[in-house]
PDB file of N, CA and C in Angstrom:
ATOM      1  N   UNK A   1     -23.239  88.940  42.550  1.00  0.00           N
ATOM      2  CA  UNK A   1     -22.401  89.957  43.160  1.00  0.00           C
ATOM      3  C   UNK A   1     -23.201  91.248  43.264  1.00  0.00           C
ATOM      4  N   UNK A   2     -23.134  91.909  44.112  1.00  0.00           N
ATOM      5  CA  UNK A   2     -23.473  93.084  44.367  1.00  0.00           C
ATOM      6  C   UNK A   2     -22.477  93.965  44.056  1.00  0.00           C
ATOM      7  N   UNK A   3     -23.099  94.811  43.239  1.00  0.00           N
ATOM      8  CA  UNK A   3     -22.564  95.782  42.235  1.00  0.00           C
ATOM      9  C   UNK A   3     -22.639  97.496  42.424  1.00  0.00           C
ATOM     10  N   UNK A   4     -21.640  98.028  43.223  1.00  0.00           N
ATOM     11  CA  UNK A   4     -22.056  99.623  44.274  1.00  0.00           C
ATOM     12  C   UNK A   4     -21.190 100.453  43.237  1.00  0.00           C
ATOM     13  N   UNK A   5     -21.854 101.395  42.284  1.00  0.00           N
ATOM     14  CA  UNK A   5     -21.343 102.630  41.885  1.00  0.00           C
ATOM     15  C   UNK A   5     -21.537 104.137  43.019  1.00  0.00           C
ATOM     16  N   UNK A   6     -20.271 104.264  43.217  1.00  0.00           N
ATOM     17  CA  UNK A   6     -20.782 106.124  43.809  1.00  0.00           C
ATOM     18  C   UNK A   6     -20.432 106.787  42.743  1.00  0.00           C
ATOM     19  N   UNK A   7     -21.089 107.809  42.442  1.00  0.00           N
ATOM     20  CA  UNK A   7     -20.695 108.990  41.611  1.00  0.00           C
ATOM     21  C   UNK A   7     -20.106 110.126  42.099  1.00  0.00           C
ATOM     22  N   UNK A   8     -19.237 110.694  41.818  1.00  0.00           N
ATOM     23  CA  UNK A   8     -18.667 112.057  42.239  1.00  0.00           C
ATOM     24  C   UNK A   8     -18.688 113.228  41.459  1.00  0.00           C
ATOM     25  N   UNK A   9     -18.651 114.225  41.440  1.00  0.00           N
ATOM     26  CA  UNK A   9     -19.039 115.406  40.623  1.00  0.00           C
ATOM     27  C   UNK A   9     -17.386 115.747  40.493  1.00  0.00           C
ATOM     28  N   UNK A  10     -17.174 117.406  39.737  1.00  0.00           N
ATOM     29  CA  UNK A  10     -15.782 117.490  39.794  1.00  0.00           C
ATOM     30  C   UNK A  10     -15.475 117.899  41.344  1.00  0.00           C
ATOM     31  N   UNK A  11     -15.988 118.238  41.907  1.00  0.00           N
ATOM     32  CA  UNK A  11     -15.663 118.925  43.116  1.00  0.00           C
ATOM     33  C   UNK A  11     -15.563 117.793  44.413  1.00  0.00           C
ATOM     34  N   UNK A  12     -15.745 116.653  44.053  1.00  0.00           N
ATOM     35  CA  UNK A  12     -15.561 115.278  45.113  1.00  0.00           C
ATOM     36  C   UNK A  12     -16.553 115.084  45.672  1.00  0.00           C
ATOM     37  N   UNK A  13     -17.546 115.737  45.635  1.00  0.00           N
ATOM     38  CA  UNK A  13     -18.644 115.252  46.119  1.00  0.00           C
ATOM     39  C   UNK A  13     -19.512 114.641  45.827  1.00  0.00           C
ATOM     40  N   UNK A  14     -20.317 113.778  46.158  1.00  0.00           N
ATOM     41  CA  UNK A  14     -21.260 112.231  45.410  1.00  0.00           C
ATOM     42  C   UNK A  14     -21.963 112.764  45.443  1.00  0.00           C
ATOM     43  N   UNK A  15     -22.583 112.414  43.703  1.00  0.00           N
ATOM     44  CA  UNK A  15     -23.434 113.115  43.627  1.00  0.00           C
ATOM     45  C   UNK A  15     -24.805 112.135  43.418  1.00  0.00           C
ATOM     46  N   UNK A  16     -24.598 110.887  42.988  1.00  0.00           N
ATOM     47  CA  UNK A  16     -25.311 109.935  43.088  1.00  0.00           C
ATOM     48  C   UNK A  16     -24.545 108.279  43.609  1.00  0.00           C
ATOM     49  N   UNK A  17     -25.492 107.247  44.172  1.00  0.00           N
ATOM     50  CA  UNK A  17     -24.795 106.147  43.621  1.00  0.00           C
ATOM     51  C   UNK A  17     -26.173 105.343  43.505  1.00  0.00           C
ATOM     52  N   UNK A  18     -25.384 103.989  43.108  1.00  0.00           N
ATOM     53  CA  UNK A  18     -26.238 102.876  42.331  1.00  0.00           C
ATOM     54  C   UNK A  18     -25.918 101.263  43.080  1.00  0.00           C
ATOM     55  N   UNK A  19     -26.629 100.857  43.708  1.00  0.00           N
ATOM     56  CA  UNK A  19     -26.911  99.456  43.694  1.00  0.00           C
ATOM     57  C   UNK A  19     -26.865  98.602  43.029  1.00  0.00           C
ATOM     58  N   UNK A  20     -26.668  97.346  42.450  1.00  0.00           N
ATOM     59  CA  UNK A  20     -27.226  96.297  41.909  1.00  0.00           C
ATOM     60  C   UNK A  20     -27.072  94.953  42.215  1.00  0.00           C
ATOM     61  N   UNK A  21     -27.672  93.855  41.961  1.00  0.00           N
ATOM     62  CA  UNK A  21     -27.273  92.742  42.394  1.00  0.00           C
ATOM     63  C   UNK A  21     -27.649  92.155  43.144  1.00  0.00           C
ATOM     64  N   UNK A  22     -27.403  91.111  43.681  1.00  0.00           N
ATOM     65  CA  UNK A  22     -27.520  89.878  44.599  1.00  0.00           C
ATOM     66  C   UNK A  22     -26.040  89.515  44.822  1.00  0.00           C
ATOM     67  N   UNK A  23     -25.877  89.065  46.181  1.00  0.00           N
ATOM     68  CA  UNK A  23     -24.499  88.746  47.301  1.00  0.00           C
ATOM     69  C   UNK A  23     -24.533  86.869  47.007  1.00  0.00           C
ATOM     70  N   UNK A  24     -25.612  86.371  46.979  1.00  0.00           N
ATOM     71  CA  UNK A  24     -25.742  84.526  46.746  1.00  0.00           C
ATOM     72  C   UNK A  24     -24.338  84.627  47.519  1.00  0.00           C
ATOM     73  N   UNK A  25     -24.472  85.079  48.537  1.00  0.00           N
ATOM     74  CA  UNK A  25     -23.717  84.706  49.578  1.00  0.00           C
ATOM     75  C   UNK A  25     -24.304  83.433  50.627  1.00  0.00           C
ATOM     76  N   UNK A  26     -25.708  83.422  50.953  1.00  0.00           N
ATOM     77  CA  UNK A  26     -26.129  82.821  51.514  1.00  0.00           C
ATOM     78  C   UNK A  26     -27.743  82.608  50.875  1.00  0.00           C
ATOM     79  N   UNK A  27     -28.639  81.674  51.303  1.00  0.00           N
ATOM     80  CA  UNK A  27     -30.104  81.411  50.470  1.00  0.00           C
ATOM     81  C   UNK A  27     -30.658  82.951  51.078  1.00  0.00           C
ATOM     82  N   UNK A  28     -32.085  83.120  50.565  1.00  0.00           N
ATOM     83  CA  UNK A  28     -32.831  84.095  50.391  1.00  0.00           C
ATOM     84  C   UNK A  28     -33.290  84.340  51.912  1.00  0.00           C
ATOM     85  N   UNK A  29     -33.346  85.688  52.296  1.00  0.00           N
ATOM     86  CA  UNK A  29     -33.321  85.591  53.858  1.00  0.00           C
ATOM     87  C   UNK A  29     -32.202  85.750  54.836  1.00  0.00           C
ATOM     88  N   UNK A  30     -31.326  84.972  54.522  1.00  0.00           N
ATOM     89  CA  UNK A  30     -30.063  84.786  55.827  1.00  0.00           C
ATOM     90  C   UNK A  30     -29.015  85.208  55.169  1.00  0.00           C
ATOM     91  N   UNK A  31     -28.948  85.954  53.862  1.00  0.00           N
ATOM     92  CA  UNK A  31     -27.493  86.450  52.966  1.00  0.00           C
ATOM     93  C   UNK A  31     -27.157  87.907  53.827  1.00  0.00           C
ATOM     94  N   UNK A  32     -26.384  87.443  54.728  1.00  0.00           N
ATOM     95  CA  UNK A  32     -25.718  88.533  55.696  1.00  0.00           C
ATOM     96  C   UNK A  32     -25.279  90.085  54.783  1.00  0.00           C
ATOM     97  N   UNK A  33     -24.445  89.943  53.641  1.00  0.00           N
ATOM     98  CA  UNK A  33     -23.729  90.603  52.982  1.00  0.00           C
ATOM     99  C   UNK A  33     -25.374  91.387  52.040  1.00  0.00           C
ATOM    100  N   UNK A  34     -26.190  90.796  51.744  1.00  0.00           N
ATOM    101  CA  UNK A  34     -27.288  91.807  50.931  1.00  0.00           C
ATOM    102  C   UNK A  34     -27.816  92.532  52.151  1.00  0.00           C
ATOM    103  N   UNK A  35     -28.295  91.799  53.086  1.00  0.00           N
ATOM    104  CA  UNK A  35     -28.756  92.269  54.370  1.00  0.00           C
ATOM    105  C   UNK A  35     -27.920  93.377  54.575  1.00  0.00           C
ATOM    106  N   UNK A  36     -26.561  93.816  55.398  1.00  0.00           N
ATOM    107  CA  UNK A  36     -25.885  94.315  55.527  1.00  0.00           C
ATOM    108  C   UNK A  36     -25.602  95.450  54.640  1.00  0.00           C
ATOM    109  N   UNK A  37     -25.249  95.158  53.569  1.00  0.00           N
ATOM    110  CA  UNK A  37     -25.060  96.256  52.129  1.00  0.00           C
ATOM    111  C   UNK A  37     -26.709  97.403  52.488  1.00  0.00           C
ATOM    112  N   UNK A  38     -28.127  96.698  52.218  1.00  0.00           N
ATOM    113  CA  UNK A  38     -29.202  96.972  52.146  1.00  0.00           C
ATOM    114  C   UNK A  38     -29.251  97.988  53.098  1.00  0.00           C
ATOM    115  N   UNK A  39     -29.090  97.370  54.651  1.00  0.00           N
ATOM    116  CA  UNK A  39     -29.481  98.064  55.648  1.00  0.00           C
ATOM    117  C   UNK A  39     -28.442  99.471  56.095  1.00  0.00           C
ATOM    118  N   UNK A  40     -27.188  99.388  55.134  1.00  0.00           N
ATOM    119  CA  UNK A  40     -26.127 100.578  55.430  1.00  0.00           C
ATOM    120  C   UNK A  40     -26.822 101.380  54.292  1.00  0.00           C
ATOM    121  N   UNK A  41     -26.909 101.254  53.268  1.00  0.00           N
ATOM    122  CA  UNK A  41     -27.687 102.602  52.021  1.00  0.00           C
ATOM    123  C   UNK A  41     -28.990 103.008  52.558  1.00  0.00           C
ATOM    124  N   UNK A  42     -29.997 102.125  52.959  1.00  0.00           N
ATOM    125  CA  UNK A  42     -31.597 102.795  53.599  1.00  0.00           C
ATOM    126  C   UNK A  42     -31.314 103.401  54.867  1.00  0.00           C
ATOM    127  N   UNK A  43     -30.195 103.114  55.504  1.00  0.00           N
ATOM    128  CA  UNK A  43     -30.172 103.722  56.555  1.00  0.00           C
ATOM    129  C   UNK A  43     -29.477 104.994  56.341  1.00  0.00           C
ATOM    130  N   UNK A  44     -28.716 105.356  55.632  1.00  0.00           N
ATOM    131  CA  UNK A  44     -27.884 106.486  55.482  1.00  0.00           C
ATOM    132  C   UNK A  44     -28.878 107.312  54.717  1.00  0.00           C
ATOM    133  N   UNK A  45     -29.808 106.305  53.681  1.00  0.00           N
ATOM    134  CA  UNK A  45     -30.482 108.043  52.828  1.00  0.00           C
ATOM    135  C   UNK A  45     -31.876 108.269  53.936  1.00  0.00           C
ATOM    136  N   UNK A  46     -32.029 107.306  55.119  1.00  0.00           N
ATOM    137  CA  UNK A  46     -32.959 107.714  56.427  1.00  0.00           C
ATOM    138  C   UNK A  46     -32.627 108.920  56.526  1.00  0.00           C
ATOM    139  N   UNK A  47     -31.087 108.832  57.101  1.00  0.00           N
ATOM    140  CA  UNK A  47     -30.148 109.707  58.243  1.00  0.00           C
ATOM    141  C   UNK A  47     -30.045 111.171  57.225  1.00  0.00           C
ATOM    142  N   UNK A  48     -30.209 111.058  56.154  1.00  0.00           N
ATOM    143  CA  UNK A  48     -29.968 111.939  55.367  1.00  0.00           C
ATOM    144  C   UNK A  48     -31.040 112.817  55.671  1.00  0.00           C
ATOM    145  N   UNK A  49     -32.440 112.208  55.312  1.00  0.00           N
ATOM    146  CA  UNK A  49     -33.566 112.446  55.617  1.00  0.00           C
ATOM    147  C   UNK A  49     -33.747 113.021  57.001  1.00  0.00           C
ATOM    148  N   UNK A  50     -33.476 112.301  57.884  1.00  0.00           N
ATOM    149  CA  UNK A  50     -33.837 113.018  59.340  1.00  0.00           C
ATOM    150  C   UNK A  50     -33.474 114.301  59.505  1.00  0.00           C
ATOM    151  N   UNK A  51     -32.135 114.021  59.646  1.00  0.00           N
ATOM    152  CA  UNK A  51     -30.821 114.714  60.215  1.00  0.00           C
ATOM    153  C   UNK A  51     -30.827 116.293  59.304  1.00  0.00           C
ATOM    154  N   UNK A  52     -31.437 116.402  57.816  1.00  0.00           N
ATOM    155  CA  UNK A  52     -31.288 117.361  57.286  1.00  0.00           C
ATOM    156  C   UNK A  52     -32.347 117.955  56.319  1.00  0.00           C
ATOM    157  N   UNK A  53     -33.548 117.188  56.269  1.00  0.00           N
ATOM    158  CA  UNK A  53     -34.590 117.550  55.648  1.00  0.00           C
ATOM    159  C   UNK A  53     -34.630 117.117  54.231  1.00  0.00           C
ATOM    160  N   UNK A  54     -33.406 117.264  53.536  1.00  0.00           N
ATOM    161  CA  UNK A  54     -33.295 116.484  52.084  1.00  0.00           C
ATOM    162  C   UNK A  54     -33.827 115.170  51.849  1.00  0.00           C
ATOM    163  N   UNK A  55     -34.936 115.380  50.559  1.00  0.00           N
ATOM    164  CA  UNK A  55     -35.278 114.106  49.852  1.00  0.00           C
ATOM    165  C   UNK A  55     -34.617 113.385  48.812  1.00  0.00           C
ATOM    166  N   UNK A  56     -33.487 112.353  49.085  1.00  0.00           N
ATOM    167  CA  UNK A  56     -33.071 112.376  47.458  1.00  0.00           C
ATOM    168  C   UNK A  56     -33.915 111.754  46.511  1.00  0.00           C
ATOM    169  N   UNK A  57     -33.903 111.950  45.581  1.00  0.00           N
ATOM    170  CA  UNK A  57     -34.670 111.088  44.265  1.00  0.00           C
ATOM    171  C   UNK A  57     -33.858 109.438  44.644  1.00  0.00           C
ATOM    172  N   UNK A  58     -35.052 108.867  44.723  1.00  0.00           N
ATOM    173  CA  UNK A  58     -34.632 107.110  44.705  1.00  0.00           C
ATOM    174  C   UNK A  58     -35.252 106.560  43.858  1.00  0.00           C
ATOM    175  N   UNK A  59     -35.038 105.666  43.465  1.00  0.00           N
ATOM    176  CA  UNK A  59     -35.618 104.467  42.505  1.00  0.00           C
ATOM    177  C   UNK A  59     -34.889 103.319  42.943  1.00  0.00           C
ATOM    178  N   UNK A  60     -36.133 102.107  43.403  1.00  0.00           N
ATOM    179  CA  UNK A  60     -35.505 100.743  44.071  1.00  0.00           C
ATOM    180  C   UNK A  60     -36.425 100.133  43.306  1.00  0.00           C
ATOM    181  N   UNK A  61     -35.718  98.233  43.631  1.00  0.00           N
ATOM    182  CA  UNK A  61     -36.809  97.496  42.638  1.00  0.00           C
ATOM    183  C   UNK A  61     -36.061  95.784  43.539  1.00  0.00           C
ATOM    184  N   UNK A  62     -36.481  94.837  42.895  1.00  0.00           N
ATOM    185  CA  UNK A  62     -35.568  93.875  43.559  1.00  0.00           C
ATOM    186  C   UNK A  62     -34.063  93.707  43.054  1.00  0.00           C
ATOM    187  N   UNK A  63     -33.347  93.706  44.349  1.00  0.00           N
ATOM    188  CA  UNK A  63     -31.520  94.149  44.056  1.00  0.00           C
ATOM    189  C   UNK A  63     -31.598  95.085  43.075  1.00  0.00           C
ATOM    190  N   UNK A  64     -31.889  96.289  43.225  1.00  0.00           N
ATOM    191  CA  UNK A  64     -31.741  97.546  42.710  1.00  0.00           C
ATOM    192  C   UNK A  64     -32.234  98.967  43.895  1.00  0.00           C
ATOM    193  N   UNK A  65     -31.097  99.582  44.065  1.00  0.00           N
ATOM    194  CA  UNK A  65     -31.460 101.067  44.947  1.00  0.00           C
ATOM    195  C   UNK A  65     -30.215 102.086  43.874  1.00  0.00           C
ATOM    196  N   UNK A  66     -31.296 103.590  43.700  1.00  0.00           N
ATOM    197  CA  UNK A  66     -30.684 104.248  42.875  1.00  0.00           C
ATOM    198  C   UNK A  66     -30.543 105.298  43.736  1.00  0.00           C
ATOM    199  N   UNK A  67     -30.123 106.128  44.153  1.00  0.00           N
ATOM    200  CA  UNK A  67     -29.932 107.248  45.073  1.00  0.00           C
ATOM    201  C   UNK A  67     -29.129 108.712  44.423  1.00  0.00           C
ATOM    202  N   UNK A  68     -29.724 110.174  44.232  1.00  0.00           N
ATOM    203  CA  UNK A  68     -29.364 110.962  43.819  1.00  0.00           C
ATOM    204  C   UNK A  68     -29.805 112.246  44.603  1.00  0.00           C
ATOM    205  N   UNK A  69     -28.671 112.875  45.198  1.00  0.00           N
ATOM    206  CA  UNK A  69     -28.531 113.925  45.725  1.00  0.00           C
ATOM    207  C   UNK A  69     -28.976 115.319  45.449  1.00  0.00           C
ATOM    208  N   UNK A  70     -30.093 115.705  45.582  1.00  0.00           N
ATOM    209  CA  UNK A  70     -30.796 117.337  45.131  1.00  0.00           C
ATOM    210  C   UNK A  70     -29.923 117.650  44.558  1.00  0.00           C
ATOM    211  N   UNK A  71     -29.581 118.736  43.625  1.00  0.00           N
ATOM    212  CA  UNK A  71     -28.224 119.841  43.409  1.00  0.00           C
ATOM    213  C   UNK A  71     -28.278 121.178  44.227  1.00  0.00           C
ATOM    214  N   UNK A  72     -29.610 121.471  44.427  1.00  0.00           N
ATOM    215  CA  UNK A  72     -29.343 123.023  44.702  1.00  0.00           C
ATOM    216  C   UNK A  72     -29.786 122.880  46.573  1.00  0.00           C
ATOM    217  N   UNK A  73     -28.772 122.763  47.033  1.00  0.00           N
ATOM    218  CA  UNK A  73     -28.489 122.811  48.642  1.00  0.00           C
ATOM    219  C   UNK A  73     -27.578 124.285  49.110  1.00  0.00           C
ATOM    220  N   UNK A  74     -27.929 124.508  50.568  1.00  0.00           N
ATOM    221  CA  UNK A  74     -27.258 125.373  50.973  1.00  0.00           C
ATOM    222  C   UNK A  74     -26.021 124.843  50.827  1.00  0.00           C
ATOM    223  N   UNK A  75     -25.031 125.478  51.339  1.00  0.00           N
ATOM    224  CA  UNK A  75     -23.487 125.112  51.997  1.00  0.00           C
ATOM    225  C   UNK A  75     -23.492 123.886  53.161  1.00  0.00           C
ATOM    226  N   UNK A  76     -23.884 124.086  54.570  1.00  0.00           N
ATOM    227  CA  UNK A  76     -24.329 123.777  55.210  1.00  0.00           C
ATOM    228  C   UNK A  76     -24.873 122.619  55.250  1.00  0.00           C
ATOM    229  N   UNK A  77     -26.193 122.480  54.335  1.00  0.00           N
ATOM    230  CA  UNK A  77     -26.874 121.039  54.435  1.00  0.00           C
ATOM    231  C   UNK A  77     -26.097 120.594  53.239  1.00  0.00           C
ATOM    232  N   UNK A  78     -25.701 120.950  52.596  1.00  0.00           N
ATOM    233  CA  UNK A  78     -24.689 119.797  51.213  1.00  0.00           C
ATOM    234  C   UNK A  78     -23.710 119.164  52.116  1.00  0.00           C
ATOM    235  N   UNK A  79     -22.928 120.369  52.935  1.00  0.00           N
ATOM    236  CA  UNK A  79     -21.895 119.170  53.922  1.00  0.00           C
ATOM    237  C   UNK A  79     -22.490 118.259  54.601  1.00  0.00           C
ATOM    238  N   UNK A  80     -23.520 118.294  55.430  1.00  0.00           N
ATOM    239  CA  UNK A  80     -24.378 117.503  56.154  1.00  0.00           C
ATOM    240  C   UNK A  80     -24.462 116.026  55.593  1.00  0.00           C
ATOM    241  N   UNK A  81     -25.016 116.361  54.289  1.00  0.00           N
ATOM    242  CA  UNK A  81     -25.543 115.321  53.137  1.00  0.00           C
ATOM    243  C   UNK A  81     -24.175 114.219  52.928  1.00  0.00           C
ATOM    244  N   UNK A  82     -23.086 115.286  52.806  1.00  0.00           N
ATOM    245  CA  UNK A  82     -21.428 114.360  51.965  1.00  0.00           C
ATOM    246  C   UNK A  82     -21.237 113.894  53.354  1.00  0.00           C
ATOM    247  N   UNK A  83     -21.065 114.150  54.873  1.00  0.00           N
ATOM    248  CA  UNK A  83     -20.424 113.447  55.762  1.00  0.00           C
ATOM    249  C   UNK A  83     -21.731 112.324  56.078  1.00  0.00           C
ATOM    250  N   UNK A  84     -22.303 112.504  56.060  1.00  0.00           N
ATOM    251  CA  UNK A  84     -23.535 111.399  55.781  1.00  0.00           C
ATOM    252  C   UNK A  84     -23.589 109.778  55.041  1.00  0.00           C
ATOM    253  N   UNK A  85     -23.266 110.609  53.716  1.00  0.00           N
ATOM    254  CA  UNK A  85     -23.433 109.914  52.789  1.00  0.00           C
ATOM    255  C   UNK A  85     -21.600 109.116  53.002  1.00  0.00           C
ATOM    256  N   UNK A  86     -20.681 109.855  52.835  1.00  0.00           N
ATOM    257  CA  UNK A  86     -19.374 109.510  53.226  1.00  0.00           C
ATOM    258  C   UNK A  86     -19.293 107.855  54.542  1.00  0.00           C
ATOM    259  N   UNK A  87     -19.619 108.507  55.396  1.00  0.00           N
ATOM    260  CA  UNK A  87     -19.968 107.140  55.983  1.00  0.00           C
ATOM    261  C   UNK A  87     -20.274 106.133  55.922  1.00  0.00           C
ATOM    262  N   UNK A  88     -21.702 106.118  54.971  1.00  0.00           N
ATOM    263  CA  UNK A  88     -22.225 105.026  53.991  1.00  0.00           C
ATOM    264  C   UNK A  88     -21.155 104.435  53.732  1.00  0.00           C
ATOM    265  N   UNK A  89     -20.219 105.211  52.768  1.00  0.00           N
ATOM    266  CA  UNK A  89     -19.547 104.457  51.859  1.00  0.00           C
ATOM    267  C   UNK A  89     -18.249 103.836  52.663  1.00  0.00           C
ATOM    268  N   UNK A  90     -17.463 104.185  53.984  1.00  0.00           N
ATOM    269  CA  UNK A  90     -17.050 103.604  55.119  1.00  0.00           C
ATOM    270  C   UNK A  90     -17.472 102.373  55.235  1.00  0.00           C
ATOM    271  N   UNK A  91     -18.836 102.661  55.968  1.00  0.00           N
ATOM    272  CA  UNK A  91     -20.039 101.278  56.441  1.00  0.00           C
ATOM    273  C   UNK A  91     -19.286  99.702  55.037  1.00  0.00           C
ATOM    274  N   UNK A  92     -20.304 100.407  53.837  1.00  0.00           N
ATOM    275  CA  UNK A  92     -19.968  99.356  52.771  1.00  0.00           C
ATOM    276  C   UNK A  92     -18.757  98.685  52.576  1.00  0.00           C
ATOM    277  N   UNK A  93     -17.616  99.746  52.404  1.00  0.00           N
ATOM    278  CA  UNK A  93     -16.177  99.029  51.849  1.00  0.00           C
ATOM    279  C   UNK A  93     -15.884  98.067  53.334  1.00  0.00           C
ATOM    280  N   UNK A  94     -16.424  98.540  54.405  1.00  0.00           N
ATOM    281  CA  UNK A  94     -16.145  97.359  55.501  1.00  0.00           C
ATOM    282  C   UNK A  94     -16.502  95.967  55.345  1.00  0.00           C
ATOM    283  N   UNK A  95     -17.741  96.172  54.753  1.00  0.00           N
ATOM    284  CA  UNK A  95     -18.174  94.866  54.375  1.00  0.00           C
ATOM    285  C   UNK A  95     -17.367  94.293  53.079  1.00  0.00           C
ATOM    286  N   UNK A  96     -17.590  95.003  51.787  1.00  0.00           N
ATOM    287  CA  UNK A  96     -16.404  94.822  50.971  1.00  0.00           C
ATOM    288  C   UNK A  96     -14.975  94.082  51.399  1.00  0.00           C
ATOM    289  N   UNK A  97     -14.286  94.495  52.329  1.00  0.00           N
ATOM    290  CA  UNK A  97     -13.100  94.256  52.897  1.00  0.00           C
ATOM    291  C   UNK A  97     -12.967  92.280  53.556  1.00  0.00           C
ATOM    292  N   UNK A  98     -14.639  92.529  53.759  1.00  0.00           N
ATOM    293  CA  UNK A  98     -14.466  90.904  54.618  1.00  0.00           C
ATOM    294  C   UNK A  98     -15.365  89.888  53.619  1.00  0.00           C
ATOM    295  N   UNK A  99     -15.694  90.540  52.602  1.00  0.00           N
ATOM    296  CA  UNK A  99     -16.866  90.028  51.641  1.00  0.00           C
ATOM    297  C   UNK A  99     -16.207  90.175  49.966  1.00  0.00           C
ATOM    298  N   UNK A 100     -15.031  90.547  50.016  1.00  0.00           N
ATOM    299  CA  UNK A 100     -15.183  90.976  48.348  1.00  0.00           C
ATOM    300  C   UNK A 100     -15.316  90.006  47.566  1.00  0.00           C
ATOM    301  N   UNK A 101     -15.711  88.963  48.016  1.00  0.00           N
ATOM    302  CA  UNK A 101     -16.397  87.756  46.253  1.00  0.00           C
ATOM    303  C   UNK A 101     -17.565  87.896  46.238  1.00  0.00           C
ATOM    304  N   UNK A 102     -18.481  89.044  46.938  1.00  0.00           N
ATOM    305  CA  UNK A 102     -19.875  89.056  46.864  1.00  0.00           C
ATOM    306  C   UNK A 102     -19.815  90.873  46.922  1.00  0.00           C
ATOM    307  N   UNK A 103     -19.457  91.674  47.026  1.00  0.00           N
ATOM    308  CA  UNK A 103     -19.600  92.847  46.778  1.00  0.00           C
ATOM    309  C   UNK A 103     -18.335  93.651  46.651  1.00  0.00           C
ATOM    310  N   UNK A 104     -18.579  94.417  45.322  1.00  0.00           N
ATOM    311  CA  UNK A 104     -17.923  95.263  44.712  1.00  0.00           C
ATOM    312  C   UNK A 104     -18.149  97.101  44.515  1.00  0.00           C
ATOM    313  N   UNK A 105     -17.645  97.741  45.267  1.00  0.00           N
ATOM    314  CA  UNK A 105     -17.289  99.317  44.880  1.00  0.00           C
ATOM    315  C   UNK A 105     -16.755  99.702  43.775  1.00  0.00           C
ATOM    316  N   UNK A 106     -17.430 100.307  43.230  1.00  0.00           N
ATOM    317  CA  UNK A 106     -16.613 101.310  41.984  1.00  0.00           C
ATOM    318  C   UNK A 106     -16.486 102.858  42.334  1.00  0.00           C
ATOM    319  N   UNK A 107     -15.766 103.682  42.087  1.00  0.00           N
ATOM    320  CA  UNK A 107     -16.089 105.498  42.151  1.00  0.00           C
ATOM    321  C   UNK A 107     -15.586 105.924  40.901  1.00  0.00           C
ATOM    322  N   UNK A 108     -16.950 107.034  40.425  1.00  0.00           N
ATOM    323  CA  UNK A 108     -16.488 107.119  39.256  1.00  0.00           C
ATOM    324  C   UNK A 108     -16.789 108.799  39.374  1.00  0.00           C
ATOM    325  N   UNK A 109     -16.275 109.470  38.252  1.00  0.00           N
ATOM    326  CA  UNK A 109     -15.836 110.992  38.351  1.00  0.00           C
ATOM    327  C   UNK A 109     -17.034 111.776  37.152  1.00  0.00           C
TER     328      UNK A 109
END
């Protein structure tokens, strides 16, 4: 199972999340749901990247992506970052929704 923590600060905004796991939804290669999961988080901390100049701190490994949000942002690019990142987490629970015996959301405070 693929295992998705977001973190939220007090103020609702994510301040990190966490990956883990394998989907053994399908053999190595054609597992739609790791594929899918994979390509919505690298693509969002891309978009993060492009779209606003922010680097977050990552740490990946096999079925592992760790993702953590600078703290000290303008106004401006922090919103940038949360409707960004917000989406991500859209993208995922979609898959979640048609996948949940292979991937799981948590949000924690």
């Amino acid at each position: 199972m693929i295992d998705i923590t977001i973190n939220r600060n007090e103020s609702d905004s994510i301040h990190s999340f966490l990956i883990s796991g394998h989907a053994f939804f399908a053999e190595r290669g054609k597992d739609i749901v790791c594929a899918g999961a994979s390509a919505v988080a690298v693509g969002a901390i891309n978009a993060v990247h492009a779209l606003t100049g922010v680097t977050p701190e990552i740490e990946q490994g096999d079925g592992f992506l760790r993702c953590v949000v600078p703290e000290k942002l303008s106004e401006g690019t922090h919103e940038k970052v949360q409707i960004l990142l917000e989406g991500m987490i859209i993208s995922l629970q979609t898959i979640e929704e048609e996948y949940g015996q292979h991937i799981k959301i948590t949000f924690k405070k």
